[in-house]
N, C-alpha and C. Protein backbone atom coordinates (compact mmCIF):
# COMPACT_ATOMS: atom_id res chain seq x y z
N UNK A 1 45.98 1.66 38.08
CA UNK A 1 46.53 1.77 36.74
C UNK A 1 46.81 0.40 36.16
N UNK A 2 47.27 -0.48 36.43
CA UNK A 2 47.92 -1.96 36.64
C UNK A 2 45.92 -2.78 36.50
N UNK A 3 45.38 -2.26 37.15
CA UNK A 3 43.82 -3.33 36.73
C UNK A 3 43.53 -2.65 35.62
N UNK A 4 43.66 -1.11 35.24
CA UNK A 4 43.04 -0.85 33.37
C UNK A 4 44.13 -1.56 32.74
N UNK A 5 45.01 -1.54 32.93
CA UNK A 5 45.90 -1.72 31.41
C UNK A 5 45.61 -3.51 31.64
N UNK A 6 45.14 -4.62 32.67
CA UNK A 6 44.65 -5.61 32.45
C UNK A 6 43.46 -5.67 31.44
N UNK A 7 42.73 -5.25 32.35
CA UNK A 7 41.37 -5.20 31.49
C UNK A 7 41.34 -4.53 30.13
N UNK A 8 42.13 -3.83 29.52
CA UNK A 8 42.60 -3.35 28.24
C UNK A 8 42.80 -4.17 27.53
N UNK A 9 43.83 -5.21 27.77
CA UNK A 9 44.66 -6.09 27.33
C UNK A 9 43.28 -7.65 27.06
N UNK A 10 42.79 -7.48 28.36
CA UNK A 10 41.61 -8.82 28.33
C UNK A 10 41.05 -8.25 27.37
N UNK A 11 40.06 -7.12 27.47
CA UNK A 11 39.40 -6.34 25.76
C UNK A 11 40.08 -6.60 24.32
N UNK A 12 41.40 -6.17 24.24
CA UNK A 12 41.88 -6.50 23.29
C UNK A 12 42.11 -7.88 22.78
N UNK A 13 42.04 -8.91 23.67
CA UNK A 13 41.89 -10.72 23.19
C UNK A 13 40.99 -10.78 23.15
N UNK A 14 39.42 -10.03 23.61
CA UNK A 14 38.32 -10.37 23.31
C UNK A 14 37.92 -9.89 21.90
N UNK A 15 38.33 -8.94 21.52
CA UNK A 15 38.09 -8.15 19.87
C UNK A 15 38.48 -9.06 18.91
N UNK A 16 39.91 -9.31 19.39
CA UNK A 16 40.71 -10.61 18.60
C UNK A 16 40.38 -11.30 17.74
N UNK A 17 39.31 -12.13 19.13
CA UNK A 17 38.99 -13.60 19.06
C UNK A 17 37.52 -13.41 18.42
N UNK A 18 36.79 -12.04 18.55
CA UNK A 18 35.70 -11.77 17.88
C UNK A 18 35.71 -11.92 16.38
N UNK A 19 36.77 -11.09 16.45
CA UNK A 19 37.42 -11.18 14.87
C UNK A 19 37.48 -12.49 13.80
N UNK A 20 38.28 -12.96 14.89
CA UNK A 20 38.72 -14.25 14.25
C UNK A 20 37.47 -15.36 13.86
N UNK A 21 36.44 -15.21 15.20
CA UNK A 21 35.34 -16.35 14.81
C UNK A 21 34.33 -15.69 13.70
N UNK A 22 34.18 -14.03 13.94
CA UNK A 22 32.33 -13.74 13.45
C UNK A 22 32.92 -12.70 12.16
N UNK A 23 33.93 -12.58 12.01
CA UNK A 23 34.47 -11.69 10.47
C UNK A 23 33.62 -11.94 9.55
N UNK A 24 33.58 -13.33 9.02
CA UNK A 24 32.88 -13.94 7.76
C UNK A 24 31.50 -13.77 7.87
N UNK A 25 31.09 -14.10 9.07
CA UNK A 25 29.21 -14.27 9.31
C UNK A 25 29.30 -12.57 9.23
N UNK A 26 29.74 -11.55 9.84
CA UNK A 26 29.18 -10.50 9.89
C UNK A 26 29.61 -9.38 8.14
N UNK A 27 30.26 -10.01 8.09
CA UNK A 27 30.95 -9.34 6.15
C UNK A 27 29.65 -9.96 5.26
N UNK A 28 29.41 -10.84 5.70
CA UNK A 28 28.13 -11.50 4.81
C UNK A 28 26.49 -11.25 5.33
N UNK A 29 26.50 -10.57 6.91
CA UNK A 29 25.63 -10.22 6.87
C UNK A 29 26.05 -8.31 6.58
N UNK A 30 26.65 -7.97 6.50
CA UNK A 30 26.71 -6.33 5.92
C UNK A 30 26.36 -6.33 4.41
N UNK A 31 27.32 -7.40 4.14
CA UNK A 31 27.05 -7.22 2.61
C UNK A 31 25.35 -7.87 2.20
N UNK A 32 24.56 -8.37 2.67
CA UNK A 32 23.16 -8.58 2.73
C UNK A 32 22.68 -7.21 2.15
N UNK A 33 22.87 -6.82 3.70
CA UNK A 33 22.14 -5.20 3.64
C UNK A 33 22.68 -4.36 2.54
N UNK A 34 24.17 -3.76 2.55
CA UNK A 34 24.60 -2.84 1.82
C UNK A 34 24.68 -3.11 0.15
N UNK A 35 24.32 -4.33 -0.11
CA UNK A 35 24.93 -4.82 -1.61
C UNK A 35 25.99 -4.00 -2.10
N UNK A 36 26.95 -4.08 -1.61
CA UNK A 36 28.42 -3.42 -2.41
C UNK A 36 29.45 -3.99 -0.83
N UNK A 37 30.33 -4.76 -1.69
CA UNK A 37 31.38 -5.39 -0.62
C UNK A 37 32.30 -4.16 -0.34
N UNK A 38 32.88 -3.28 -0.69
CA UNK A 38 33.39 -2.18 0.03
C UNK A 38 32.81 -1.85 0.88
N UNK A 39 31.17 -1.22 0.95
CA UNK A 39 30.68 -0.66 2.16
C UNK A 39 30.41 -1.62 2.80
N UNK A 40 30.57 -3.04 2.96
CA UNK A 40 30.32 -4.05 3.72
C UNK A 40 31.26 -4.27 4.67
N UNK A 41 32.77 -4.28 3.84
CA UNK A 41 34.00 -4.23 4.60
C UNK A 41 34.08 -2.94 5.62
N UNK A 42 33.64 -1.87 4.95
CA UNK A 42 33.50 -0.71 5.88
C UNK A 42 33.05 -0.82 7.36
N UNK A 43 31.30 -1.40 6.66
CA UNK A 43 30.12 -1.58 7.74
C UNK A 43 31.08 -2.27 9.02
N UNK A 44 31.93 -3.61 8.51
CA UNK A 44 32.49 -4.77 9.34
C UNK A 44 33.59 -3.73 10.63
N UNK A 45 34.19 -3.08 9.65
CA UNK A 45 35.09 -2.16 10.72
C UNK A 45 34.30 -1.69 11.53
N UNK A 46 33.78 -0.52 11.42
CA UNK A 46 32.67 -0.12 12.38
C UNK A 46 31.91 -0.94 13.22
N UNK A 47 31.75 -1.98 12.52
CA UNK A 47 30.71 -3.26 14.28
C UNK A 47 31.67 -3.63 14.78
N UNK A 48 32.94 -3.57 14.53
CA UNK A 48 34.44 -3.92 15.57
C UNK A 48 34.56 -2.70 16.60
N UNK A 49 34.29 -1.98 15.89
CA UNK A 49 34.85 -0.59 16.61
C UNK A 49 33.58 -0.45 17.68
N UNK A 50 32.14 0.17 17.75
CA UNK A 50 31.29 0.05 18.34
C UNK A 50 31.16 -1.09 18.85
N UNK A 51 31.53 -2.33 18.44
CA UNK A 51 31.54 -3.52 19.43
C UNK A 51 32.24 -3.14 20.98
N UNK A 52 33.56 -2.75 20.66
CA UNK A 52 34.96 -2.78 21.10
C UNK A 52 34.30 -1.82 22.58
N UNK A 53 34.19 -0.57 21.60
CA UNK A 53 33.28 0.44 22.49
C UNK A 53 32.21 -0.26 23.66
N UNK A 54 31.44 -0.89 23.18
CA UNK A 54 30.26 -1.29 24.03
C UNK A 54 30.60 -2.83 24.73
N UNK A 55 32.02 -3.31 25.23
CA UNK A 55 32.27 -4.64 25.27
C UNK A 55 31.47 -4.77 26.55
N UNK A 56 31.52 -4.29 27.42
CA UNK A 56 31.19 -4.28 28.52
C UNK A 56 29.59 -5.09 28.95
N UNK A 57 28.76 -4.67 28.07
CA UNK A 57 27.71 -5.16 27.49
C UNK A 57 27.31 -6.44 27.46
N UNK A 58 28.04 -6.84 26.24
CA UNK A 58 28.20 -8.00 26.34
C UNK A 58 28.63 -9.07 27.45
N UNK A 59 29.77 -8.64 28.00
CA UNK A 59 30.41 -9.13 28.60
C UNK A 59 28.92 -9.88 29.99
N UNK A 60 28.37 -8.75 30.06
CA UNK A 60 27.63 -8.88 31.31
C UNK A 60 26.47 -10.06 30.89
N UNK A 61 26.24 -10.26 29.46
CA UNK A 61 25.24 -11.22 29.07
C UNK A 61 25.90 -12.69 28.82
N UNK A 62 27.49 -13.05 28.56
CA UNK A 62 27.92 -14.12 28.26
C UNK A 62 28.32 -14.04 26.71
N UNK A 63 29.18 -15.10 26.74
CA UNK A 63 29.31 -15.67 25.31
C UNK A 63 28.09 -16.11 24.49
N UNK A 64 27.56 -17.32 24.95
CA UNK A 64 26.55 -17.43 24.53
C UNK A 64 25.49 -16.10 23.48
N UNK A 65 25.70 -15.00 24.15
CA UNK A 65 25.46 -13.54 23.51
C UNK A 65 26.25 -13.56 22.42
N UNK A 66 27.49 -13.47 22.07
CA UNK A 66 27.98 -12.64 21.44
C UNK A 66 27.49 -12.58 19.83
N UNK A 67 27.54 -13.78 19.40
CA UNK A 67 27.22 -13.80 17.58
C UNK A 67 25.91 -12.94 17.74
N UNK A 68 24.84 -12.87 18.39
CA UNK A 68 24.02 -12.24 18.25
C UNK A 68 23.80 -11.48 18.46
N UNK A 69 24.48 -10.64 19.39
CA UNK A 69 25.01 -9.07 20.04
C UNK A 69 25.95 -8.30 18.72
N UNK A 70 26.52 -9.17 18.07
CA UNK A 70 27.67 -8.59 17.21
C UNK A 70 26.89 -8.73 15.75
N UNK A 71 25.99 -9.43 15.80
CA UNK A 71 25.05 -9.44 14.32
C UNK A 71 23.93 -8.06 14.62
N UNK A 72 23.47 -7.92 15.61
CA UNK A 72 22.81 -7.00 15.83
C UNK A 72 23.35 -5.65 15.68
N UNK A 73 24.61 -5.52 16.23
CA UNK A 73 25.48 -4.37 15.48
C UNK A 73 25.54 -4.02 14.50
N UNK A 74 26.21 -5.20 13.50
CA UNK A 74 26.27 -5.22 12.63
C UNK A 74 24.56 -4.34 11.57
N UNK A 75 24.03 -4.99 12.12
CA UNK A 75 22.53 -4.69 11.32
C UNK A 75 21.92 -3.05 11.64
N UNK A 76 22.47 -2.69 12.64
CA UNK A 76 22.14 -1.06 12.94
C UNK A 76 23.56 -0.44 12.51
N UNK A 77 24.99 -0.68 12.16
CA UNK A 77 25.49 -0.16 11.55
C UNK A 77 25.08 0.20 9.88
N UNK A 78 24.45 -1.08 9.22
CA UNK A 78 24.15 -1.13 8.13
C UNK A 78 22.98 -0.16 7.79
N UNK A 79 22.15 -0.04 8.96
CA UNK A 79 21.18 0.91 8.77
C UNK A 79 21.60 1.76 8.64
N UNK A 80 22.76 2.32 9.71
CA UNK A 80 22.81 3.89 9.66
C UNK A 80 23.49 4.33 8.53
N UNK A 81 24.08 3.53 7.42
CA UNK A 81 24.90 3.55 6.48
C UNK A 81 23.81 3.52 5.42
N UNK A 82 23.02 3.11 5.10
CA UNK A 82 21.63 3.55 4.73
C UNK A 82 20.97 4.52 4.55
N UNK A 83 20.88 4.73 5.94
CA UNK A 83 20.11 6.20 6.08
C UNK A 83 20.52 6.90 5.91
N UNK A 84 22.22 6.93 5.56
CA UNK A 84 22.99 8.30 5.71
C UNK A 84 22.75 9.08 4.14
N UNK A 85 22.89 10.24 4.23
CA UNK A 85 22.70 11.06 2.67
C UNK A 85 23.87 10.80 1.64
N UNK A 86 25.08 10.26 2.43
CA UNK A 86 26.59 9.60 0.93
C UNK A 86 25.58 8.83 0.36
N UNK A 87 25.20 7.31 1.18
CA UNK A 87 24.99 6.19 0.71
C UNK A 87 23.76 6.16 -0.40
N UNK A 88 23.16 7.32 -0.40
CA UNK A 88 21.99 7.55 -1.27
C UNK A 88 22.81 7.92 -2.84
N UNK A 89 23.59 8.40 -2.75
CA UNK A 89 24.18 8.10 -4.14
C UNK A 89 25.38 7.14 -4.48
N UNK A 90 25.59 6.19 -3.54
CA UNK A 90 26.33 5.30 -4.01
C UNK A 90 25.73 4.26 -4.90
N UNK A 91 26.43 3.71 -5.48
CA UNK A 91 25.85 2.69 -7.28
C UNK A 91 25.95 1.63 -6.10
N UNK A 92 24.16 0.81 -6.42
CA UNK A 92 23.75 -0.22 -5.99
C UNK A 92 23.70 -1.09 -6.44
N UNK A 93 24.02 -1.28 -7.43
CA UNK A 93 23.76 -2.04 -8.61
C UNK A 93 24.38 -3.48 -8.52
N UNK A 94 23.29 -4.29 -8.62
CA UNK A 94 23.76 -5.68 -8.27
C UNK A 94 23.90 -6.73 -9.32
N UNK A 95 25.15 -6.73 -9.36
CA UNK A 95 25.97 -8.02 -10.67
C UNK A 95 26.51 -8.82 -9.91
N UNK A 96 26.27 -10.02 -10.57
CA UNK A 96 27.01 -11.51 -10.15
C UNK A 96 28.62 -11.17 -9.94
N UNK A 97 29.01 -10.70 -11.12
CA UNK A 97 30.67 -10.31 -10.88
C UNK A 97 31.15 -9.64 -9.76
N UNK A 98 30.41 -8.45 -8.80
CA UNK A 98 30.41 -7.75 -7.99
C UNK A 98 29.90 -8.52 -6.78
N UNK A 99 29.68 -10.09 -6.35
CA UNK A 99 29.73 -10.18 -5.25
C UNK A 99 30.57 -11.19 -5.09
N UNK A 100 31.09 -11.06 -3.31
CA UNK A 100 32.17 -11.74 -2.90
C UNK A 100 31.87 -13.07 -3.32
N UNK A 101 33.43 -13.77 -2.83
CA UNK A 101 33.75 -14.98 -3.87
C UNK A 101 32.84 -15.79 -3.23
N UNK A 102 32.43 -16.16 -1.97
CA UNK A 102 31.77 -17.19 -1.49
C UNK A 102 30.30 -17.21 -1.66
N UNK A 103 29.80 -15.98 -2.45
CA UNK A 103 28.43 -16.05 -3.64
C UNK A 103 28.38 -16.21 -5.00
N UNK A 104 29.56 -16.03 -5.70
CA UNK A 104 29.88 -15.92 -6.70
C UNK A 104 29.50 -17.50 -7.42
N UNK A 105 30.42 -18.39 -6.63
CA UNK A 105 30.20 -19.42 -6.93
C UNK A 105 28.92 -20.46 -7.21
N UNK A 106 27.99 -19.80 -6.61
CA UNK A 106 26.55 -20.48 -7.12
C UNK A 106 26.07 -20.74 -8.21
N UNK A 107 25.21 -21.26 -8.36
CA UNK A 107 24.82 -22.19 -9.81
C UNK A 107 23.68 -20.36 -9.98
N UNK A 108 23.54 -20.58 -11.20
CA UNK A 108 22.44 -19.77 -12.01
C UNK A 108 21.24 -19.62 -11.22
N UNK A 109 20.67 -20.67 -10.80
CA UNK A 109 19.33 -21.21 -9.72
C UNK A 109 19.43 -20.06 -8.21
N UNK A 110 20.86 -20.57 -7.69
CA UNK A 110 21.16 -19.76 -6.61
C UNK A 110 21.23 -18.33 -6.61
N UNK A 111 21.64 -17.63 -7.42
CA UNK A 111 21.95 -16.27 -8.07
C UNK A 111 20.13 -15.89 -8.09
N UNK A 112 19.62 -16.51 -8.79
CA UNK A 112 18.16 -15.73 -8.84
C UNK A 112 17.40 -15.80 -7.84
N UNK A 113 17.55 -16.88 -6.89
CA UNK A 113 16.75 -16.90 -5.48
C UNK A 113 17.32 -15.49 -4.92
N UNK A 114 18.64 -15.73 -4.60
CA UNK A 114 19.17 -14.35 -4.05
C UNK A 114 18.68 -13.19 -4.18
N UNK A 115 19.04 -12.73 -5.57
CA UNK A 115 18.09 -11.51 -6.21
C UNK A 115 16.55 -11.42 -5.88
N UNK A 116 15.97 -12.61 -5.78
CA UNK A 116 14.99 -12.64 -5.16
C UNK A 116 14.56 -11.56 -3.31
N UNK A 117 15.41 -12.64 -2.83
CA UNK A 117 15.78 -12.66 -1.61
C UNK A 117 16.01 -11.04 -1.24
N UNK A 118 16.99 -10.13 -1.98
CA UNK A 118 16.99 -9.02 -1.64
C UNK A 118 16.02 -8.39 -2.31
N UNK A 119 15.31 -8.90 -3.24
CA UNK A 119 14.36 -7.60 -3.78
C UNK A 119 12.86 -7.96 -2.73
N UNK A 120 13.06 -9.06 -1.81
CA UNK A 120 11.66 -8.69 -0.48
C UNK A 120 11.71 -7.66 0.59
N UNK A 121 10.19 -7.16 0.78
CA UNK A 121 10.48 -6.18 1.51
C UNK A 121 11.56 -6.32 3.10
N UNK A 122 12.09 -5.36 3.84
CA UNK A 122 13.29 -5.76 4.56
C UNK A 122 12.78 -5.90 5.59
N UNK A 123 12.01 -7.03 6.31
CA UNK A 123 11.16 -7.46 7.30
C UNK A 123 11.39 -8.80 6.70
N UNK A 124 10.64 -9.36 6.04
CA UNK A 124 10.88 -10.53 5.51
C UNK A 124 12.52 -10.63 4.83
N UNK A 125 13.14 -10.19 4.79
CA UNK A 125 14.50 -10.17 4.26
C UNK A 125 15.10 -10.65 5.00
N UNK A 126 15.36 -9.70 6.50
CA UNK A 126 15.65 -9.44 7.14
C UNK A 126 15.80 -11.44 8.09
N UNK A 127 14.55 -11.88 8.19
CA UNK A 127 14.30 -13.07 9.03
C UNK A 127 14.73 -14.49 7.71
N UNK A 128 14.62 -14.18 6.60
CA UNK A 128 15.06 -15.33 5.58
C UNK A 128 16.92 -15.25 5.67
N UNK A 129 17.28 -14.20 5.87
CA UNK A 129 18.74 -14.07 5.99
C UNK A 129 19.54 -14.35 7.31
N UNK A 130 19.07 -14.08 8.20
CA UNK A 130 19.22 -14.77 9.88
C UNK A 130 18.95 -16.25 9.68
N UNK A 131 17.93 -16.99 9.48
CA UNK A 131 17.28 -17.68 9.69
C UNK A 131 17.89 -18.89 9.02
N UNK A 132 18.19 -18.27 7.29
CA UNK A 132 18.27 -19.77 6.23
C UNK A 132 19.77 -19.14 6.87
N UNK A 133 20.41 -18.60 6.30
CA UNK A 133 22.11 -17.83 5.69
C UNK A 133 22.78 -17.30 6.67
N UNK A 134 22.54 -17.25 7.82
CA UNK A 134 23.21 -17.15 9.17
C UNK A 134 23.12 -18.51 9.91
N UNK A 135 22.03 -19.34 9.67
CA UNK A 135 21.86 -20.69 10.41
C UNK A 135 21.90 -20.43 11.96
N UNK A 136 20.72 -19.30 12.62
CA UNK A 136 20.30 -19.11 13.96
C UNK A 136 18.92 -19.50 13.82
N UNK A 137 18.55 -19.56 14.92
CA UNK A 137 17.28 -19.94 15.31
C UNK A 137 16.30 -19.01 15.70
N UNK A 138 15.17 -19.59 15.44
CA UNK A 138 13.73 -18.84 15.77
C UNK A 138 14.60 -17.98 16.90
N UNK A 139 14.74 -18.51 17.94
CA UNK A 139 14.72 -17.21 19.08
C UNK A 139 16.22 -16.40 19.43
N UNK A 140 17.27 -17.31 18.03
CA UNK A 140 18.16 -15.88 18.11
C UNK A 140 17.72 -14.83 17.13
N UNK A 141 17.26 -15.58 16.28
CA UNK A 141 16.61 -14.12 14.94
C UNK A 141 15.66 -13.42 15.61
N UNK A 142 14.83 -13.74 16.77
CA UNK A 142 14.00 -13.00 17.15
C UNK A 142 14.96 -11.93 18.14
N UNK A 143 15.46 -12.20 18.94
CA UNK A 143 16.58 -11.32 19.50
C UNK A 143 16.92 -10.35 19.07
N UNK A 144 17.54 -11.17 18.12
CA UNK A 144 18.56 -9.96 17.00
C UNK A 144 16.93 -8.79 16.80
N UNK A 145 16.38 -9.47 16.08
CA UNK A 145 15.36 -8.28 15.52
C UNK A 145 14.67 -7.79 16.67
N UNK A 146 14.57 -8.13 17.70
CA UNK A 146 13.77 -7.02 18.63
C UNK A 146 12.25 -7.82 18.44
N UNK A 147 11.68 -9.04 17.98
CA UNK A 147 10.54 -8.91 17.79
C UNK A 147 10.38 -10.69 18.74
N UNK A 148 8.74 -11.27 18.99
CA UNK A 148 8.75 -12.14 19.00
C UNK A 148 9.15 -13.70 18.46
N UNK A 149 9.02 -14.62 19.03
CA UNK A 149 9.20 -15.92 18.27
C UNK A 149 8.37 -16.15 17.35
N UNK A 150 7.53 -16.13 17.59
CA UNK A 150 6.21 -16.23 16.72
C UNK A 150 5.94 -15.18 15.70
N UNK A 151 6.78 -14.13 15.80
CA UNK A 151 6.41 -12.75 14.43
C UNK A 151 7.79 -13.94 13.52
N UNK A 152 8.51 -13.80 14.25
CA UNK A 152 9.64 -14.71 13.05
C UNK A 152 9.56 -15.84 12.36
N UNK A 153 8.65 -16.45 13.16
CA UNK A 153 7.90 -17.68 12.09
C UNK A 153 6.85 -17.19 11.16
N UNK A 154 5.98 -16.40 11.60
CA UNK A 154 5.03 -15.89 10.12
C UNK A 154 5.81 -15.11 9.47
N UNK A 155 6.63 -14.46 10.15
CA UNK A 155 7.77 -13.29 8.89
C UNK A 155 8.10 -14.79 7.52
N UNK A 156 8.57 -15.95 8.18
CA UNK A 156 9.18 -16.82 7.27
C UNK A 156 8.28 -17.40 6.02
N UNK A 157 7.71 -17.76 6.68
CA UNK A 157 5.88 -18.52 6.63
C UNK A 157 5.75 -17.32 5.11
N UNK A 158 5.67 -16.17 5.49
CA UNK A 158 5.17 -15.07 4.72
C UNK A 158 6.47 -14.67 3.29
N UNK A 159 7.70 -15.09 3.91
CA UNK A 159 8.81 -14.85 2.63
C UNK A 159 8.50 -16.06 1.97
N UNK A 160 9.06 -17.26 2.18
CA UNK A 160 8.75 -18.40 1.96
C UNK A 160 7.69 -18.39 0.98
N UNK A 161 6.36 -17.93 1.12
CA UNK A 161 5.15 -17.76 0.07
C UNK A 161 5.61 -16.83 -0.94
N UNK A 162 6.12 -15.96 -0.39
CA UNK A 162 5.92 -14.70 -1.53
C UNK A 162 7.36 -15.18 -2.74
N UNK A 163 8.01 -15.60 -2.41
CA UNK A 163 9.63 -16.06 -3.01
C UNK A 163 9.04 -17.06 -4.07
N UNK A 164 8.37 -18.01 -3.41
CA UNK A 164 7.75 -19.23 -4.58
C UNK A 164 6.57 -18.37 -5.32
N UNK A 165 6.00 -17.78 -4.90
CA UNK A 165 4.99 -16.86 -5.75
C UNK A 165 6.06 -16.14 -6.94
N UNK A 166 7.14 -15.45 -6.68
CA UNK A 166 7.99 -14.66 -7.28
C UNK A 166 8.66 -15.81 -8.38
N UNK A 167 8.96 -16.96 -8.13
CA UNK A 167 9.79 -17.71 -8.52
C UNK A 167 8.76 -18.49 -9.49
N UNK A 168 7.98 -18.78 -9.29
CA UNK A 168 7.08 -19.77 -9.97
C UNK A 168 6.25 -18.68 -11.13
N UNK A 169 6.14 -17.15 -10.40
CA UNK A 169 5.33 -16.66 -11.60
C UNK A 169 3.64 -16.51 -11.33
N UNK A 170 3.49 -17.40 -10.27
CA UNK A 170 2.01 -17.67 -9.96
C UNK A 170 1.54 -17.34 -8.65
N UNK A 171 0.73 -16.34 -8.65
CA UNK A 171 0.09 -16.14 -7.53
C UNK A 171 -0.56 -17.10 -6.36
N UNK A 172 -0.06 -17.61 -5.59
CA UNK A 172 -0.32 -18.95 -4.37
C UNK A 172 -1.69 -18.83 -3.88
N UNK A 173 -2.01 -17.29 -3.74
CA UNK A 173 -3.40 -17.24 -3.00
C UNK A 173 -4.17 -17.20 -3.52
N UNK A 174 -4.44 -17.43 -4.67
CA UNK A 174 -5.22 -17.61 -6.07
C UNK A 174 -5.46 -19.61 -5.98
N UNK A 175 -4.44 -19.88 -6.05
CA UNK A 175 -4.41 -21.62 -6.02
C UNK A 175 -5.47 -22.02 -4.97
């Protein structure tokens, strides 16, 4: 009885301290996916909670794991919040005024890349948002996504084109 209520207690400084470091990275990657900061804050509870649930997991892979164990959560919570039949009628609707403060603040320039950024298909989304806006690397974004090193560099390779194609107005593979 005396080793659970330890290991309870160790769990509970580990949630903590999860909290405390990956709150921001993972609120900003929910809100990626969900565009509406309520269901983002939502999404964030839930990858605490299923985190919390599955610590064990982690535990067995290291620290070194965790931002990317807990972003990966994060990203199949967001799905299933997605897929679910509420979220199909929730207002998606994306205004500058409606996102959190630490986007808000961007110049005009920044605001339309963004909009950009979420209107690519969610494969390429998906690796421009790990990659530039999480600041991980080729082989944690590949992790996270389940795919090779090398699919995550042409995933980029491939946003990267299509974004300046979008942005410029001009078809690249034409040039």
């Amino acid at each position: 009885m005396e080793h659970n209520a330890a290991a309870h207690s160790e769990n509970k400084e580990t949630l903590a301290r999860w909290i405390d470091l990956y709150s921001d990275t993972l609120l900003k990657t929910c809100y990626v996916y969900l565009h509406n900061i309520t269901q983002a804050e939502d999404a964030l509870q839930d990858t605490f909670i299923k985190a919390f649930r599955s610590m064990h997991q982690c535990k067995y892979h290291g620290e070194a794991y965790e931002k990317a164990w807990l972003v990966r959560i994060a990203i199949n919570v967001c799905h299933d919040y997605y897929r679910s039949r509420w979220f199909r009628y929730v207002d998606k609707t994306k205004r500058v005024e409606n996102l959190p403060a630490y986007q808000s603040a961007a110049s005009d320039e920044d605001h339309e890349l963004l909009w950009e950024v979420y209107a690519l298909p969610e494969k390429l989304k998906q690796v421009l948002l790990l990659y530039y806006y999480q600041e991980m690397t080729l082989q944690e974004t590949a992790g996270i996504l389940g795919i090779s090193r090398s699919a995550v560099h042409k995933r980029l390779q491939k946003a990267q084109k299509l974004l300046k194609s979008q942005l410029t107005g001009r078809d690249i593979d034409a040039q």
